[in-house]
Protein backbone atom coordinates (compact mmCIF):
# COMPACT_ATOMS: atom_id res chain seq x y z
CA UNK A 1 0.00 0.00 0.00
CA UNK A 2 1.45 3.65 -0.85
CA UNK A 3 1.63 6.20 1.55
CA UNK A 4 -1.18 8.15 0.47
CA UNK A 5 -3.56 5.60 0.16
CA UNK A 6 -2.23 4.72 3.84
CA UNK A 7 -2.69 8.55 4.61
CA UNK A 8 -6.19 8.59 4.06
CA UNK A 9 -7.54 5.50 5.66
CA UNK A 10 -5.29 7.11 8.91
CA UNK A 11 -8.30 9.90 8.22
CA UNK A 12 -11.24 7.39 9.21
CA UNK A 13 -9.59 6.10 12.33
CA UNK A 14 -9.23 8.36 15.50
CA UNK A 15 -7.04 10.24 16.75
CA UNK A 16 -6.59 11.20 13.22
CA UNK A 17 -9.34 11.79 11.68
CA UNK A 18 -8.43 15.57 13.15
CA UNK A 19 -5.25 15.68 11.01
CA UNK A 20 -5.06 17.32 7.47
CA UNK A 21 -3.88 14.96 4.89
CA UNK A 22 -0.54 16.39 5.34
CA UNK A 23 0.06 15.71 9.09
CA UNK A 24 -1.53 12.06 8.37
CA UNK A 25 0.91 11.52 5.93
CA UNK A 26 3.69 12.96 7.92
CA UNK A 27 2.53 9.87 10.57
CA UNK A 28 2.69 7.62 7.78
CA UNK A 29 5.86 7.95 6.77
CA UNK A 30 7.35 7.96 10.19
CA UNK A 31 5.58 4.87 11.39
CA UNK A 32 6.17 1.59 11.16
CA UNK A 33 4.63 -1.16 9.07
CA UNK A 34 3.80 -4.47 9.68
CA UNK A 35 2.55 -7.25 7.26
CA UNK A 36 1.35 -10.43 9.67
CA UNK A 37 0.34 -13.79 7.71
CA UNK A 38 -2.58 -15.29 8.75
CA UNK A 39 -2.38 -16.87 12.17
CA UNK A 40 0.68 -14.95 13.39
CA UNK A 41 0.53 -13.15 16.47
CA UNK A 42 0.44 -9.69 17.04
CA UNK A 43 0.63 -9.08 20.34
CA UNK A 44 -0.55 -11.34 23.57
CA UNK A 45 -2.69 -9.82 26.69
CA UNK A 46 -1.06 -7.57 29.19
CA UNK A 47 1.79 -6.89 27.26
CA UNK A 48 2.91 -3.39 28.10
CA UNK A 49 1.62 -1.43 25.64
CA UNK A 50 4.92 0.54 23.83
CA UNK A 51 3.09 0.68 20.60
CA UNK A 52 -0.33 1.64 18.85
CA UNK A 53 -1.34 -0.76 15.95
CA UNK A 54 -3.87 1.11 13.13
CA UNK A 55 -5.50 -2.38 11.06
CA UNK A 56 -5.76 -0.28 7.56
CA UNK A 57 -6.80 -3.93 5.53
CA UNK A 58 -7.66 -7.39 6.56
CA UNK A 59 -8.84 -8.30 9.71
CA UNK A 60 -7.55 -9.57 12.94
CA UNK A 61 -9.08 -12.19 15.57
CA UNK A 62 -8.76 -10.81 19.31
CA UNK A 63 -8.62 -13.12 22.13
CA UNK A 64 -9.53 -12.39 25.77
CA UNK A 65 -8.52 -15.03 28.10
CA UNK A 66 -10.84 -15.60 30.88
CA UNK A 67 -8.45 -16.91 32.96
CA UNK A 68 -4.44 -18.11 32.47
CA UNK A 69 -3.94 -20.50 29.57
CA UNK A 70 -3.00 -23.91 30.76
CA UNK A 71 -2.91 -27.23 28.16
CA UNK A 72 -6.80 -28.85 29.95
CA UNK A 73 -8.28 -24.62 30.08
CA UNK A 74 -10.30 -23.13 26.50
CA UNK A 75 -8.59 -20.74 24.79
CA UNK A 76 -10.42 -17.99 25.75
CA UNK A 77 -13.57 -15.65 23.82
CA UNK A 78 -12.68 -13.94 20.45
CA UNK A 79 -14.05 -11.51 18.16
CA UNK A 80 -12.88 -10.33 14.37
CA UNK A 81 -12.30 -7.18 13.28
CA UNK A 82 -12.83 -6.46 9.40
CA UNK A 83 -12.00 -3.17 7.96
């Protein structure tokens, strides 16, 4: 995806929907990006949070865990995201 294209979806998502296309793109080409195959993780609960992730295509599967994973527990309630 170019940067522009990346730009503008940035404008549909807070906190920048505020920004001009400018300061979006500005963010864009500052940022990091991050391709994840199918299946990969992204990041686990309770992981300090360091970094904000912006889904601009695809969707991703969230997991809450209910209670600590252990081999005999269920892996916990999820939910997908499409965008």
């Amino acid at each position: 995806m170019d940067a522009s294209t990346a730009a503008r979806l940035l404008g549909r998502v807070e906190p920048f929907r505020g920004l001009d296309e400018r300061a979006r793109l500005t963010v864009v080409e500052h940022a990091g990006r991050r391709v994840v195959d199918k299946g990969q993780m992204v990041f686990w609960q309770d992981d300090p949070g360091e970094a904000m992730f912006v889904l601009l295509e695809g969707s991703v599967k969230l997991v809450v865990l209910s209670e600590p994973l252990t081999p005999s527990s269920p892996a916990g309630r999820g939910s997908t995201t499409r965008t």
